[in-house]
N, C-alpha and C. Protein backbone atom coordinates (compact mmCIF):
# COMPACT_ATOMS: atom_id res chain seq x y z
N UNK A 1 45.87 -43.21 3.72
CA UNK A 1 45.26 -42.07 4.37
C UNK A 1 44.08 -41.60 3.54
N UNK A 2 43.10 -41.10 4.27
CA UNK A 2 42.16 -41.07 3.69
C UNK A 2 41.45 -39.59 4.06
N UNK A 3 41.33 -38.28 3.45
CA UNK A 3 40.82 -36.95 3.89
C UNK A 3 39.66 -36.48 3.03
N UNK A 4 38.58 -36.65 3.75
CA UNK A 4 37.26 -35.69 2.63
C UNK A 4 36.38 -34.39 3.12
N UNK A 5 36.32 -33.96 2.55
CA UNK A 5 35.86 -32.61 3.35
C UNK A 5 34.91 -31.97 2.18
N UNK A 6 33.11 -31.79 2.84
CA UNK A 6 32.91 -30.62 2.08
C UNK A 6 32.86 -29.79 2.09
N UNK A 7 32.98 -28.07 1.74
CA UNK A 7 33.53 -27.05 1.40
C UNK A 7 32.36 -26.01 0.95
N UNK A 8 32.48 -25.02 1.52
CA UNK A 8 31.30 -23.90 0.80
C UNK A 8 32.46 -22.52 0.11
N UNK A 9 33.10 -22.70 -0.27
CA UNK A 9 34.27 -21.75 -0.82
C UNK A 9 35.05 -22.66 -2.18
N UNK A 10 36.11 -21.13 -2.36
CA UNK A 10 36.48 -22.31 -3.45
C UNK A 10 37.35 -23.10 -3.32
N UNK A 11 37.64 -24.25 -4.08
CA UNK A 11 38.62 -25.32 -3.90
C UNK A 11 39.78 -24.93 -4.02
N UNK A 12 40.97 -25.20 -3.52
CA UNK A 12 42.56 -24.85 -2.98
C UNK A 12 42.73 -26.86 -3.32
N UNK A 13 43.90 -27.16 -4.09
CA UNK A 13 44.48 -28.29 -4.41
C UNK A 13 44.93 -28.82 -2.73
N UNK A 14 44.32 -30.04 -2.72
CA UNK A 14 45.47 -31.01 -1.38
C UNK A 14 47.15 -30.73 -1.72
N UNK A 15 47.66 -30.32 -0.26
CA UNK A 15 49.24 -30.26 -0.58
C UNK A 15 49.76 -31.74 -0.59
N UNK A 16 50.29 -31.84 -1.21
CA UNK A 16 51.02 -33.75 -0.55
C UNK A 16 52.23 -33.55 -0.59
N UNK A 17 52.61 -34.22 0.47
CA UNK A 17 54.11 -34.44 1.01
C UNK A 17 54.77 -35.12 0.43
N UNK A 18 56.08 -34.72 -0.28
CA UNK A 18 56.93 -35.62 -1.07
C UNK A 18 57.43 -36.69 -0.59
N UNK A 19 57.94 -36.53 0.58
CA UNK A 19 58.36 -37.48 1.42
C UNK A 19 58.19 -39.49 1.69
N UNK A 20 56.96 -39.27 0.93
CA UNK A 20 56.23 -40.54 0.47
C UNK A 20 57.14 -41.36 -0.79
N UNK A 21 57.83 -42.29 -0.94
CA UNK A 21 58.92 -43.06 -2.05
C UNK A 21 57.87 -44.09 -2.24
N UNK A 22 56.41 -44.41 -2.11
CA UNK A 22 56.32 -45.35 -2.41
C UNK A 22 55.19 -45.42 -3.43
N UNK A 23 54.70 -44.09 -3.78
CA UNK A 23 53.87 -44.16 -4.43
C UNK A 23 54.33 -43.81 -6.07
N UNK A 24 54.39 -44.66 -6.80
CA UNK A 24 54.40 -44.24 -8.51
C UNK A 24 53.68 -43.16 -9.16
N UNK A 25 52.23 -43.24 -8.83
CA UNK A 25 51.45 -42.94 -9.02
C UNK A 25 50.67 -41.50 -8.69
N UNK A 26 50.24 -40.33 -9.16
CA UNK A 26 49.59 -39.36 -8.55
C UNK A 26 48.42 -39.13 -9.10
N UNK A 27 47.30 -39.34 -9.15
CA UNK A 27 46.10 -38.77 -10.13
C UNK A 27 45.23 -38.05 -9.38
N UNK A 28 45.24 -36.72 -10.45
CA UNK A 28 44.24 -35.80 -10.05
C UNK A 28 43.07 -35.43 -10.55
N UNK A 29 41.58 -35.49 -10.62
CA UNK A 29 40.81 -35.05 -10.62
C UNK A 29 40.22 -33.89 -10.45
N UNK A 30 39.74 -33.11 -11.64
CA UNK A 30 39.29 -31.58 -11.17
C UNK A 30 38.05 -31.40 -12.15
N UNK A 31 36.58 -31.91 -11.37
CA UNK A 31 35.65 -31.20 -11.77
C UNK A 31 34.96 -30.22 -11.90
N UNK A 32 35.00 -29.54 -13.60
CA UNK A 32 34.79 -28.06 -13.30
C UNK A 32 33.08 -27.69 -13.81
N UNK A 33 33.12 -26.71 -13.52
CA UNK A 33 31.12 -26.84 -13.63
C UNK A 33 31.73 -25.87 -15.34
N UNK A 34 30.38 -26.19 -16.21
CA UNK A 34 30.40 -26.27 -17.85
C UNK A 34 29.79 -24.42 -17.97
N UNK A 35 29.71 -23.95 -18.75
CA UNK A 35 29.16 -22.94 -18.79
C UNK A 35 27.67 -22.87 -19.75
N UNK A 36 27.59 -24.28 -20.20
CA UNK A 36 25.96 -24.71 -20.19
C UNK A 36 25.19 -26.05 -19.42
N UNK A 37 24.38 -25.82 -19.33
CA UNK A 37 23.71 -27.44 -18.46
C UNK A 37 22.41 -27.38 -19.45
N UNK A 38 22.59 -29.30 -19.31
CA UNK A 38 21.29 -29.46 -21.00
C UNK A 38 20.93 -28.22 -22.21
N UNK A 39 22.35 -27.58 -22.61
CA UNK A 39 21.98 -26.90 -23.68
C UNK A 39 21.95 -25.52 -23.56
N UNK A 40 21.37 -25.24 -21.96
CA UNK A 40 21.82 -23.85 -21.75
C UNK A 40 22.34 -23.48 -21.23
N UNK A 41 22.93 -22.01 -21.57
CA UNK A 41 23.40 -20.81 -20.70
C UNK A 41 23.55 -20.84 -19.32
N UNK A 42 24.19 -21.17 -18.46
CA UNK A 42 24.08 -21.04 -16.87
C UNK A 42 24.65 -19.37 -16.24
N UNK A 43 24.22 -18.81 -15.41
CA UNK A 43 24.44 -17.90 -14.05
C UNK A 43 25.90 -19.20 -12.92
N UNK A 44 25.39 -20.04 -12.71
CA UNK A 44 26.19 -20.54 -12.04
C UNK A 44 25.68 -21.94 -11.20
N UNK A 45 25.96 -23.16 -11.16
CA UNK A 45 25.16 -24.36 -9.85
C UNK A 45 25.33 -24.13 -8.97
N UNK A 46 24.25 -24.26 -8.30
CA UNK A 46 24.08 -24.53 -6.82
C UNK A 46 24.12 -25.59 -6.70
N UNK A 47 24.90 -26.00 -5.25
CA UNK A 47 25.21 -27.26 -4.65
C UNK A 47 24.76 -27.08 -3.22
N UNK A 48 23.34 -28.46 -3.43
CA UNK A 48 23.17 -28.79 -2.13
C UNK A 48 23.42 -29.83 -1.23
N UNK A 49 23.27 -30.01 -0.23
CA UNK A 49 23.71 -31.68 0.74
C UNK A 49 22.98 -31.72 1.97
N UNK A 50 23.42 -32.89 2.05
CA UNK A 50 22.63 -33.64 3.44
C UNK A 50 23.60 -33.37 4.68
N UNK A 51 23.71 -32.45 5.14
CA UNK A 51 24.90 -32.24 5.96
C UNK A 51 24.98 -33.21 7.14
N UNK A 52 26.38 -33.73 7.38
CA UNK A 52 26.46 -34.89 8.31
C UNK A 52 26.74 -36.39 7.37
N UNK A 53 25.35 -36.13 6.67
CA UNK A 53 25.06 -37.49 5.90
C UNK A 53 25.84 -37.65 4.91
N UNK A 54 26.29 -36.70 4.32
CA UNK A 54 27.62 -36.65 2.79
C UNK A 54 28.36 -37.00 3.36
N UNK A 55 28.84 -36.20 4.40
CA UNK A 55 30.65 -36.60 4.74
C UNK A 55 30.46 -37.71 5.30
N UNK A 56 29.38 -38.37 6.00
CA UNK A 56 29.59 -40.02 6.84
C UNK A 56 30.31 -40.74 5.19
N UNK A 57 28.82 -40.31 4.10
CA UNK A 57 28.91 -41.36 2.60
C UNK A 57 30.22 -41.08 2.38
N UNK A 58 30.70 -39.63 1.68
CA UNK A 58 31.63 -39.46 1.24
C UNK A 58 33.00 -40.26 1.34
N UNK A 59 33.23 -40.22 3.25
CA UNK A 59 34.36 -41.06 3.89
C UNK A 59 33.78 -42.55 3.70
N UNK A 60 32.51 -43.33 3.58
CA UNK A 60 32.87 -44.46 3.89
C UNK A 60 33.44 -45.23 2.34
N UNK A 61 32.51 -44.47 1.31
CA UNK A 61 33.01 -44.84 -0.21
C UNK A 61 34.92 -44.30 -0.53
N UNK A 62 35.22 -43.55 0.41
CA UNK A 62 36.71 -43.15 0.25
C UNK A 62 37.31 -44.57 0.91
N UNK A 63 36.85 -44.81 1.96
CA UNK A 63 37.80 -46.08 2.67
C UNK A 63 37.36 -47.29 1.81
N UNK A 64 35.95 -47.60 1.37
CA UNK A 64 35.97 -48.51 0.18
C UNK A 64 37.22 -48.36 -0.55
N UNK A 65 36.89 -47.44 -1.10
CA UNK A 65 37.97 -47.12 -2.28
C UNK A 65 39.64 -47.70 -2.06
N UNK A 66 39.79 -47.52 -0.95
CA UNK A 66 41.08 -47.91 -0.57
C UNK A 66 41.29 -49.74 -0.22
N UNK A 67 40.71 -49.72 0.46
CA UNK A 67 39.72 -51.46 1.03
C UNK A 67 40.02 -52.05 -0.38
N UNK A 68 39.24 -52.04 -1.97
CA UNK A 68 39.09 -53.12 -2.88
C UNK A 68 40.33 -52.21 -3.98
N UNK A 69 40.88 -51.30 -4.17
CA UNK A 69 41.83 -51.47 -5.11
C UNK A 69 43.07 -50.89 -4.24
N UNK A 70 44.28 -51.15 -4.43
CA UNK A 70 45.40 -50.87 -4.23
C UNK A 70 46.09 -49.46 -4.53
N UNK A 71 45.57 -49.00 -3.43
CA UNK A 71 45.86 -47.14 -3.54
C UNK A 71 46.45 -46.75 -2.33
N UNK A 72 47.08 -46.09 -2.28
CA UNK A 72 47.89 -45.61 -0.34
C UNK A 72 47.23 -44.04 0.18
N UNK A 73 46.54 -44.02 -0.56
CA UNK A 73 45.83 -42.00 0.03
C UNK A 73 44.65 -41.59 -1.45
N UNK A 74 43.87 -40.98 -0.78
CA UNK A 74 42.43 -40.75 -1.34
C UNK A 74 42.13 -39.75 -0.77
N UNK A 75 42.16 -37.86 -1.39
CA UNK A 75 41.71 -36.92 -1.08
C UNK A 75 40.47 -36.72 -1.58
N UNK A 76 39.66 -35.88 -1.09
CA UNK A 76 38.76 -35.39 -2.01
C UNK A 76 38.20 -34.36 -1.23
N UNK A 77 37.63 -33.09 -2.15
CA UNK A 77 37.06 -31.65 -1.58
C UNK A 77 35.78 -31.60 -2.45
N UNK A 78 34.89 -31.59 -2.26
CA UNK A 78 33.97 -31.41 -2.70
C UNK A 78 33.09 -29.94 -2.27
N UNK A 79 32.74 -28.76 -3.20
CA UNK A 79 32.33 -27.84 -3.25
C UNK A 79 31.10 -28.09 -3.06
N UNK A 80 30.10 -27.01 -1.94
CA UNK A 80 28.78 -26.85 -2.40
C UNK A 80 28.51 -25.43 -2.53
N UNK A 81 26.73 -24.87 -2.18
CA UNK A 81 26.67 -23.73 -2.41
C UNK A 81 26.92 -23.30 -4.12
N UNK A 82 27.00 -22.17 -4.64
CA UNK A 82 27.33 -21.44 -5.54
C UNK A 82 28.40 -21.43 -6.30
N UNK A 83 28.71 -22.13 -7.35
CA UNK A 83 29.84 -22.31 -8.25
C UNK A 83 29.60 -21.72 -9.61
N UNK A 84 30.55 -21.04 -10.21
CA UNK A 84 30.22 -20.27 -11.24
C UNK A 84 31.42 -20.80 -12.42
N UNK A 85 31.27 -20.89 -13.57
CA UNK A 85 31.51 -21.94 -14.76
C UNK A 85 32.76 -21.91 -14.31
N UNK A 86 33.30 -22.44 -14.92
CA UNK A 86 34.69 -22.67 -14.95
C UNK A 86 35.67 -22.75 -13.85
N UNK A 87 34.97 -22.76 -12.37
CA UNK A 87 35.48 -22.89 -11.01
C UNK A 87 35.60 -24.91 -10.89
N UNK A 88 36.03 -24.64 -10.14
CA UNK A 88 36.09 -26.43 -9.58
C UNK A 88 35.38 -26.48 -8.48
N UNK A 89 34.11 -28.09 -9.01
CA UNK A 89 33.21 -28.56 -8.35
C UNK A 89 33.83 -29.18 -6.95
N UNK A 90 34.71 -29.80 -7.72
CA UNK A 90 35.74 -31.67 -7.12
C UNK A 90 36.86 -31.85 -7.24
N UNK A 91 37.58 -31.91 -6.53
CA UNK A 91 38.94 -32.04 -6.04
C UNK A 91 39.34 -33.47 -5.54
N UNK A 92 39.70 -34.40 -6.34
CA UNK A 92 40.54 -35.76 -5.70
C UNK A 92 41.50 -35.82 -6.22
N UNK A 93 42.12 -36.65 -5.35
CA UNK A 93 43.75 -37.27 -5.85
C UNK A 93 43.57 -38.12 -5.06
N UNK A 94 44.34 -39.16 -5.47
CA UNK A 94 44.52 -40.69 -5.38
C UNK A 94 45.97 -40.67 -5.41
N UNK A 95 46.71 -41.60 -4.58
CA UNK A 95 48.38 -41.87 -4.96
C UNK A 95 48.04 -43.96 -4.58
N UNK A 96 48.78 -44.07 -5.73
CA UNK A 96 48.70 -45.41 -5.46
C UNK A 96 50.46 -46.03 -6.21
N UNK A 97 50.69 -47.01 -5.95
CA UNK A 97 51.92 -47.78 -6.60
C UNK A 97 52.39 -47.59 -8.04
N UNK A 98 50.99 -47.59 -8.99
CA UNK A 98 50.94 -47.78 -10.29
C UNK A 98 49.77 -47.31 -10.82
N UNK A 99 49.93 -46.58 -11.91
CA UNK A 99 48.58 -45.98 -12.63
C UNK A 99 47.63 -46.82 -12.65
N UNK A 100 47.31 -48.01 -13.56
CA UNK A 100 46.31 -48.49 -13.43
C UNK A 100 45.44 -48.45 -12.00
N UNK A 101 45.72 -49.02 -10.84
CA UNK A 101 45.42 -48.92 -9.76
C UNK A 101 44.57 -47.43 -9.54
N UNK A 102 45.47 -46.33 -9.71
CA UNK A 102 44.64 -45.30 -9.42
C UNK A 102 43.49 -44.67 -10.54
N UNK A 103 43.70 -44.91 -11.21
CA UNK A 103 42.60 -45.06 -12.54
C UNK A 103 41.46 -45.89 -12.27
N UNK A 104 41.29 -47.16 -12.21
CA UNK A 104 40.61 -48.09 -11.67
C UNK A 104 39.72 -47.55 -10.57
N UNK A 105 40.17 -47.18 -9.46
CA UNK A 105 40.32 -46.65 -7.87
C UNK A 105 38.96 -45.07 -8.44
N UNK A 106 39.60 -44.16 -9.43
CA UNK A 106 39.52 -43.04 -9.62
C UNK A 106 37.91 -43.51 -10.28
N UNK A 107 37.71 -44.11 -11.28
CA UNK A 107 36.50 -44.37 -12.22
C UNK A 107 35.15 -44.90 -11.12
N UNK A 108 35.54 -45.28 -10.15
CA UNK A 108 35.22 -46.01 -9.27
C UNK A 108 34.24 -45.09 -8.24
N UNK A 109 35.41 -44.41 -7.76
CA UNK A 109 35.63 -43.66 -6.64
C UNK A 109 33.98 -42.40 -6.93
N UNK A 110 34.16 -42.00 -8.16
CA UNK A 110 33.23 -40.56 -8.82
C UNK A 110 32.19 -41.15 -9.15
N UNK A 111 31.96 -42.40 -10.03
CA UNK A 111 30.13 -43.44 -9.72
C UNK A 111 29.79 -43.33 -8.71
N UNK A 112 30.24 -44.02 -7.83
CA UNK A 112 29.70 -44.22 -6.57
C UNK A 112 29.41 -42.93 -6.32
N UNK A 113 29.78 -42.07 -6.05
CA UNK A 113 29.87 -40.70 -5.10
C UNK A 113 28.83 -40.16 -5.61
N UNK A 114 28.42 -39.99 -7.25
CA UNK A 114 27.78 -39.22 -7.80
C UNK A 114 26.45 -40.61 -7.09
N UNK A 115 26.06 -41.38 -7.17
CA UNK A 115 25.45 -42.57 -6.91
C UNK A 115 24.84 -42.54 -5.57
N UNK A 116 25.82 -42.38 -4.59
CA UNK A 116 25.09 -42.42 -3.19
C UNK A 116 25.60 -41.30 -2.61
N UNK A 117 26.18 -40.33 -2.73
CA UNK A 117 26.48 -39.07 -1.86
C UNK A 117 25.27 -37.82 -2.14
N UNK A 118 24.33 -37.52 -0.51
CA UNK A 118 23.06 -36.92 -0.73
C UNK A 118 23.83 -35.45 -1.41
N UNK A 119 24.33 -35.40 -2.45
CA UNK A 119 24.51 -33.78 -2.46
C UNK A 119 24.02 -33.69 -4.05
N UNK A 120 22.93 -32.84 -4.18
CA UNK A 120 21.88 -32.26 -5.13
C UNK A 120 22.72 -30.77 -5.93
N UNK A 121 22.41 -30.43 -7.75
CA UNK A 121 22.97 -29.67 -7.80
C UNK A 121 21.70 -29.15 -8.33
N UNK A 122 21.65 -27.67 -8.84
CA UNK A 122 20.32 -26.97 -9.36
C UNK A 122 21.34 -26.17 -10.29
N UNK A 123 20.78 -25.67 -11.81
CA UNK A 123 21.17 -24.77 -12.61
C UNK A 123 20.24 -23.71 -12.65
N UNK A 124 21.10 -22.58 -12.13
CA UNK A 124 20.71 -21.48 -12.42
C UNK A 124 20.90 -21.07 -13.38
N UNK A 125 19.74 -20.78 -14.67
CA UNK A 125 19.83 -20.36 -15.74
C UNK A 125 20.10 -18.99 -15.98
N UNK A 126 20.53 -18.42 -17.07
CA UNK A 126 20.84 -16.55 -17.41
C UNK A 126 19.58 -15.86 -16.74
N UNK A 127 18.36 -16.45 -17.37
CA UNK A 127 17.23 -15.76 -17.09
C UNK A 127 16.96 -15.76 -15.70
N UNK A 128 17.61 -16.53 -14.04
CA UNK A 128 17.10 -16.79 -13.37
C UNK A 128 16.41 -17.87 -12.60
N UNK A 129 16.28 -18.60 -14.23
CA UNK A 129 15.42 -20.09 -13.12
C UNK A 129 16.00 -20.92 -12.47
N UNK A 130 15.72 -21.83 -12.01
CA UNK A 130 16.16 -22.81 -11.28
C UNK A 130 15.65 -24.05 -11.48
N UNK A 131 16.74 -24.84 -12.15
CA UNK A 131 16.45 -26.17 -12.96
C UNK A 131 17.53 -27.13 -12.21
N UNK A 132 16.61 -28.53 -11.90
CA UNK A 132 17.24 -29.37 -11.36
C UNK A 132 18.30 -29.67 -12.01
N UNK A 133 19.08 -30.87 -11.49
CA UNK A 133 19.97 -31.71 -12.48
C UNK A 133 19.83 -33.07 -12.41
N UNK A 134 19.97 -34.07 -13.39
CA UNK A 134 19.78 -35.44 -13.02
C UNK A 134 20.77 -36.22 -12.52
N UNK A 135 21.80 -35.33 -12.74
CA UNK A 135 23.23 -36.15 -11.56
C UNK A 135 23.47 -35.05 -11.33
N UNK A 136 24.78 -35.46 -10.12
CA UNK A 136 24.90 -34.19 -9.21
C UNK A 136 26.14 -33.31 -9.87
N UNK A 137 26.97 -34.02 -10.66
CA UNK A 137 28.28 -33.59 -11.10
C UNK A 137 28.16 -32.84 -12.91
């Protein structure tokens, strides 16, 4: 199973159903924004996107994900808009058979995304400005 969604609020954890005996495995991911970017002070990132165009990328690199390593479910929430330090950017979990698998799956899964998913972040500095970023995460 495969669920991605992006989000202008804050992130709430995927519930998962216990009910599942077949997965070993649970890994979670929680990217949190730093309370400096290149050195400084942040107000908070802004997160922008290609709306339409993320979630097509987002879902098709999620069903990759599932397609070349051995994983049974691939969440992910991805925040945009206004995030302030220490909130969460990114939200995945992966359940697969066996750790490696979702590790593998997981290292994988966040290249790519940061790689081809149109979503842009900007640091808002203390003073106000507005400074790009060279990756999005």
């Amino acid at each position: 199973m495969v669920i991605v969604e992006i989000i202008n609020e804050p992130i709430e954890s995927f519930q998962i159903a216990n009910g599942d005996n077949q997965n070993g495995a649970e890994l979670v991911f929680n990217g949190k924004v730093r309370a400096t970017e290149k050195g400084k002070p942040i107000k908070y990132l802004e997160y922008e996107y290609y709306e339409g165009m993320a979630e097509a990328e987002l879902k098709r690199l999620a069903n990759n994900a599932c397609k070349n390593f051995t994983i049974n479910h691939l969440y992910c929430r991805h925040r945009v808009g206004k995030v302030k330090p220490s909130e969460i950017s990114i939200h995945i979990i992966i359940l697969s058979k066996h750790r490696k698998e979702a590790i593998n799956a997981m290292d994988w899964f966040i290249f790519e995304l940061k790689k081809n998913v149109p979503i842009w972040k900007w640091a808002i500095l203390k003073d106000g400005k507005k400074v790009p970023s060279d990756c999005i995460h």
